[in-house]
Protein backbone atom coordinates (compact mmCIF):
# COMPACT_ATOMS: atom_id res chain seq x y z
CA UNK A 1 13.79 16.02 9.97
CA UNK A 2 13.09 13.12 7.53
CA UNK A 3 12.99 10.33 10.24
CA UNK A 4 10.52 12.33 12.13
CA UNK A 5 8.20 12.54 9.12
CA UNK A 6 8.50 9.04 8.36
CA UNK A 7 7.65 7.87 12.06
CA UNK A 8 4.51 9.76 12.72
CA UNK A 9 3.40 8.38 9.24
CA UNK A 10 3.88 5.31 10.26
CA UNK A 11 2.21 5.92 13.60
CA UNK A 12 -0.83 7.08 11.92
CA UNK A 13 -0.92 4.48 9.72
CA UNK A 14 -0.28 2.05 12.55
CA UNK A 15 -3.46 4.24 14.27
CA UNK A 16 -5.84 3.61 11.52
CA UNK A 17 -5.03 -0.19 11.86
CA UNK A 18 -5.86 -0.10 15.18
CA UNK A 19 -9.39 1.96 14.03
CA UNK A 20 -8.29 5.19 16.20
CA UNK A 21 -8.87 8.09 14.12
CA UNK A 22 -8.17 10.65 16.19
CA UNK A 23 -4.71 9.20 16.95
CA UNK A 24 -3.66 9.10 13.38
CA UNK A 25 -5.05 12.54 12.41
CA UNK A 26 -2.50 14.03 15.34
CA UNK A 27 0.67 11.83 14.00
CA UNK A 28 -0.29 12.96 10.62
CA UNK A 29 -0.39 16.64 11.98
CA UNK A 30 2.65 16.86 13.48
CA UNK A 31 3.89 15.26 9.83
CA UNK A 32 2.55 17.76 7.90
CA UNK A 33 3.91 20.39 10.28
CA UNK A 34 7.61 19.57 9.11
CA UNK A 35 6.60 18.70 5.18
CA UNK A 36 3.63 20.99 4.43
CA UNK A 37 4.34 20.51 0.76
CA UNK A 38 3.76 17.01 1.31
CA UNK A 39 0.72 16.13 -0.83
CA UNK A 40 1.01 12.04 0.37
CA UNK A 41 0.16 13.39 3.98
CA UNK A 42 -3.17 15.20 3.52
CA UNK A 43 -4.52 12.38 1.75
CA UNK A 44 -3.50 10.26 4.69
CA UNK A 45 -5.06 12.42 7.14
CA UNK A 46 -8.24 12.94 4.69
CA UNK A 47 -8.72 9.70 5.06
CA UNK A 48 -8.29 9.18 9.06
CA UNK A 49 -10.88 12.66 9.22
CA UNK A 50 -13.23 10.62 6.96
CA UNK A 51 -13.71 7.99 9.62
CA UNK A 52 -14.94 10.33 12.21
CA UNK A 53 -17.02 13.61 12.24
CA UNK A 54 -14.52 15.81 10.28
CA UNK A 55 -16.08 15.14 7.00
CA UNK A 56 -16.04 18.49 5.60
CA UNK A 57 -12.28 18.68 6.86
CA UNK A 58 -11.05 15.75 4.95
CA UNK A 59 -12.70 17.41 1.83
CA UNK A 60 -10.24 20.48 2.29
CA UNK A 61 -6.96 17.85 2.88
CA UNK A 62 -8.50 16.25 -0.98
CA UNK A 63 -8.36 19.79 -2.23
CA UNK A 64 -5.19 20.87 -0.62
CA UNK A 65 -3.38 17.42 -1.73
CA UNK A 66 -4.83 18.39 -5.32
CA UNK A 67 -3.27 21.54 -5.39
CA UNK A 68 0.08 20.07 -4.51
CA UNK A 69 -0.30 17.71 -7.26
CA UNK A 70 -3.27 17.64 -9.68
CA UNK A 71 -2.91 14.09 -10.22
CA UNK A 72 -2.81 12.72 -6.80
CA UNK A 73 -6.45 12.07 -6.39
CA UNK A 74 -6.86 10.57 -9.81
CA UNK A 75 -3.81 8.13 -9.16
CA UNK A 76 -5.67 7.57 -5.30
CA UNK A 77 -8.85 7.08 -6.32
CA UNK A 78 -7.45 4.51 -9.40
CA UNK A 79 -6.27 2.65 -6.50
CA UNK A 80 -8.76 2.51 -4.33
CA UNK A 81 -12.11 2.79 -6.63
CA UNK A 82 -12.28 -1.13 -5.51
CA UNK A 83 -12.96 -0.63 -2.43
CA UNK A 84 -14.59 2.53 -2.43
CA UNK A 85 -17.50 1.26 -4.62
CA UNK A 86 -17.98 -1.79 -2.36
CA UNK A 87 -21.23 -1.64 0.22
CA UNK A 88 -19.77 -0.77 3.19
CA UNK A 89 -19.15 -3.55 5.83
CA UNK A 90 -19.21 -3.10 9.51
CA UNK A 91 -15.16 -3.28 10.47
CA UNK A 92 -14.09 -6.56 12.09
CA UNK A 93 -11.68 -6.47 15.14
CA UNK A 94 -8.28 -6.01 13.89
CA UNK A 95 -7.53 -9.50 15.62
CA UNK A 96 -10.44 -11.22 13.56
CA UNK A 97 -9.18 -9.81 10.30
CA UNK A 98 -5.42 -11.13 11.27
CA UNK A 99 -6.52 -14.40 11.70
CA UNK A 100 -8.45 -14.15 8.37
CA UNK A 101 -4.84 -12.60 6.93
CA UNK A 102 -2.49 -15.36 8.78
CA UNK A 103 -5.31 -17.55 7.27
CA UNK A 104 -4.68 -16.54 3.64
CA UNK A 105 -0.59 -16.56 3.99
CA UNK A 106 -1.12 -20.48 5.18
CA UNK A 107 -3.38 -21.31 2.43
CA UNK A 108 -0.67 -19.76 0.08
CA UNK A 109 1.87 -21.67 1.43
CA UNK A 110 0.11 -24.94 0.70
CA UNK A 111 0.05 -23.85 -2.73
CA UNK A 112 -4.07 -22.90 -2.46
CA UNK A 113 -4.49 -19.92 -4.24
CA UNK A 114 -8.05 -19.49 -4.91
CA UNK A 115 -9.06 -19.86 -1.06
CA UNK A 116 -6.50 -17.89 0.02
CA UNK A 117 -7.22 -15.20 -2.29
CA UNK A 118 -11.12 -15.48 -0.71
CA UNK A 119 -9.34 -15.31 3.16
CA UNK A 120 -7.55 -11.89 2.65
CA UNK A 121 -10.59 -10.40 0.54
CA UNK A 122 -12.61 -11.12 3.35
CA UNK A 123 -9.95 -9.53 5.64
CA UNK A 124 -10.25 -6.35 3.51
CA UNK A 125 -13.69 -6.40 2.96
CA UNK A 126 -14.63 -5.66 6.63
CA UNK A 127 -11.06 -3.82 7.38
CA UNK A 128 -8.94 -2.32 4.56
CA UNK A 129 -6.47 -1.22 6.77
CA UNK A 130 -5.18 -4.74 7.74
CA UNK A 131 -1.78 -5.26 7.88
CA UNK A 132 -0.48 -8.07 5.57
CA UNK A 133 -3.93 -8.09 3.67
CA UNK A 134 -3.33 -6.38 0.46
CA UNK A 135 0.19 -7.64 -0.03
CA UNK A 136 -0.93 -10.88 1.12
CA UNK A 137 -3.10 -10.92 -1.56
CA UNK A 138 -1.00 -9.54 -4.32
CA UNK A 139 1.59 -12.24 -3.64
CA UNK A 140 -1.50 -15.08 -4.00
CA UNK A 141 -2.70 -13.00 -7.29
CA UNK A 142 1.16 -13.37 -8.95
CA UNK A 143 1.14 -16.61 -7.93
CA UNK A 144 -1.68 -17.25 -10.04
CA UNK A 145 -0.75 -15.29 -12.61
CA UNK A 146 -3.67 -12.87 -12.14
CA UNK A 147 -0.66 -10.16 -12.46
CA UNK A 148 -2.92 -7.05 -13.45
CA UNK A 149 -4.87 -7.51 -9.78
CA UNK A 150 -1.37 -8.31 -8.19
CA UNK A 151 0.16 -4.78 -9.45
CA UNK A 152 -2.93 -3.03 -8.38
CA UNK A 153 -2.77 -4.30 -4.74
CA UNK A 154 0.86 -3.74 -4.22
CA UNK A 155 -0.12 -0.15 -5.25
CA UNK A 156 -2.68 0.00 -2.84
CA UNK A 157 -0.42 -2.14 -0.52
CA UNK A 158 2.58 1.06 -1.06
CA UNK A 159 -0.17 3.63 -0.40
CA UNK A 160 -0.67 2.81 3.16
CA UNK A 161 3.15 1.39 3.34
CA UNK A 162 5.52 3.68 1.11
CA UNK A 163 8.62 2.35 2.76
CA UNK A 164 7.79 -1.23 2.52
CA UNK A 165 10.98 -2.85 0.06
CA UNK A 166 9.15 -6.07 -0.11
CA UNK A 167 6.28 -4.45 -2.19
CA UNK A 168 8.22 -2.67 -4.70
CA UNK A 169 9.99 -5.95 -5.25
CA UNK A 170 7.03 -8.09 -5.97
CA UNK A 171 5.86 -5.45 -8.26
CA UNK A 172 9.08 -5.06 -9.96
CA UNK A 173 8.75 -8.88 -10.50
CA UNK A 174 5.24 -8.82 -12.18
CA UNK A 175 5.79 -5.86 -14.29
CA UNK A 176 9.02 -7.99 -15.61
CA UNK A 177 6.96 -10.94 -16.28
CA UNK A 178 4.55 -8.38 -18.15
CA UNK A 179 7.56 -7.38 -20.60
CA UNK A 180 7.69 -3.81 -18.55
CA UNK A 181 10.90 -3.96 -17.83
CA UNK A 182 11.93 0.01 -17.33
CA UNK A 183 9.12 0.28 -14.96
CA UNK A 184 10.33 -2.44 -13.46
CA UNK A 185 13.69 -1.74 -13.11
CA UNK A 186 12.38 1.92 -11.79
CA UNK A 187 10.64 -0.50 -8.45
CA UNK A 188 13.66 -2.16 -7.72
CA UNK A 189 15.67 0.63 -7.64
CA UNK A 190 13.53 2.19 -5.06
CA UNK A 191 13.76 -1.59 -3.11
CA UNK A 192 17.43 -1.52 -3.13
CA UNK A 193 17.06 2.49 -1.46
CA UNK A 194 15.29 1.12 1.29
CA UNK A 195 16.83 -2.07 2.01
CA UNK A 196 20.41 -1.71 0.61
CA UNK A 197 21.88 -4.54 3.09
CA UNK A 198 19.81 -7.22 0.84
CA UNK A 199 22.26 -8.93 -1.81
CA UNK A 200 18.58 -10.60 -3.59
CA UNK A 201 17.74 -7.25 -4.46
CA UNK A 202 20.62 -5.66 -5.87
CA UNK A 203 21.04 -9.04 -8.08
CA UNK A 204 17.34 -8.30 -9.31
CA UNK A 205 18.03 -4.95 -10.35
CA UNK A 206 21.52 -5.87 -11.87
CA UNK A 207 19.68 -8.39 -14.34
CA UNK A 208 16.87 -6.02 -15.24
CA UNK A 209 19.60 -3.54 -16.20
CA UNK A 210 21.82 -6.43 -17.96
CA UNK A 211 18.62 -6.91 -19.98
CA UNK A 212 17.43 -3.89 -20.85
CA UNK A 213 21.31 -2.77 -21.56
CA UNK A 214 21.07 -5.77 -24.18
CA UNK A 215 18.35 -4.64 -26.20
């Protein structure tokens, strides 16, 4: 069953936020249970296993998400090289690094893009797994027209959050302001299949394929 899949991943994802490991590594078992082939999942639970003692384990969830797809580490590790290379920080309480996120989104609103982009790095700095942070921050990046570090933390942002519509919209919007419209277009299209009931959406993706019908 789809819908079950989808809820324990989202129940291990909400577990990591919450920095319980062990809670996330059972929702992601029970996911893998019902989508084996699923290469998405192992890489989720590699990384709940590397949080705790089950080093060597999350090593074998790497090599069996590899050998569902021989590109899925390269395109995880792109992602995430950021933060991987970083010194390690000791993790904040998830209710520090909201306020440091809720932070950020105000100092957006008022138009204050530089601090705000400092409030959610600091947010993700001491807890990567902060809801809000990374697309927080992507939105303050295309703002500021810093669109290559917007694209790659609504990637990161999708990673954690592959159902989130909002995401692939705000990418689809940067790669159009890059000239990339097809890939583009490709984003929107998978907005509109989550959130269908949104008008905004389908009117994006009818102009991207007006425009690239044009040429």
């Amino acid at each position: 069953d789809p819908s079950c899949v989808i809820a324990h991943t989202i129940m291990g994802i909400a577990a990591l936020n919450l920095n319980d490991p062990p809670a996330a590594i059972r929702a992601f078992d029970i996911a893998i249970e019902r989508q084996p082939w699923n290469d998405q999942l192992y890489l989720f639970r590699a990384r709940a296993r590397e949080r705790t003692s089950e080093k060597a384990r999350a090593a074998e969830d790497y090599l069996k998400a590899a050998s569902l797809d021989s590109e899925c580490l390269d395109r995880y590790f792109s992602n995430n090289k950021q933060e991987i290379n970083k010194k390690p920080h000791p993790p904040l309480p998830l209710d520090t690094a909201m306020a440091l996120v809720r932070r950020g989104k105000q100092l957006h609103a008022e138009g204050k893009y530089e601090p705000a982009i400092v409030e959610f790095s600091k947010a993700l700095e001491h807890n990567p797994f902060v809801q809000g942070g990374y697309l927080g921050r992507a939105e303050t990046y295309a703002q500021s027209g810093d669109y290559q570090r917007a694209l790659a933390d609504c990637s990161t942002h999708l990673h954690d959050f592959p159902l989130d519509y909002a995401a692939y919209d705000l990418r689809a919007q940067v790669l159009s302001r890059l000239g990339k419209n097809s890939a583009a277009l490709s984003d929107i299209q998978r907005a509109v299949s989550i959130a269908p009931e949104l008008k905004e959406l389908k009117a994006r993706r009818d102009k991207l394929r007006n425009s690239l019908s044009v040429r």
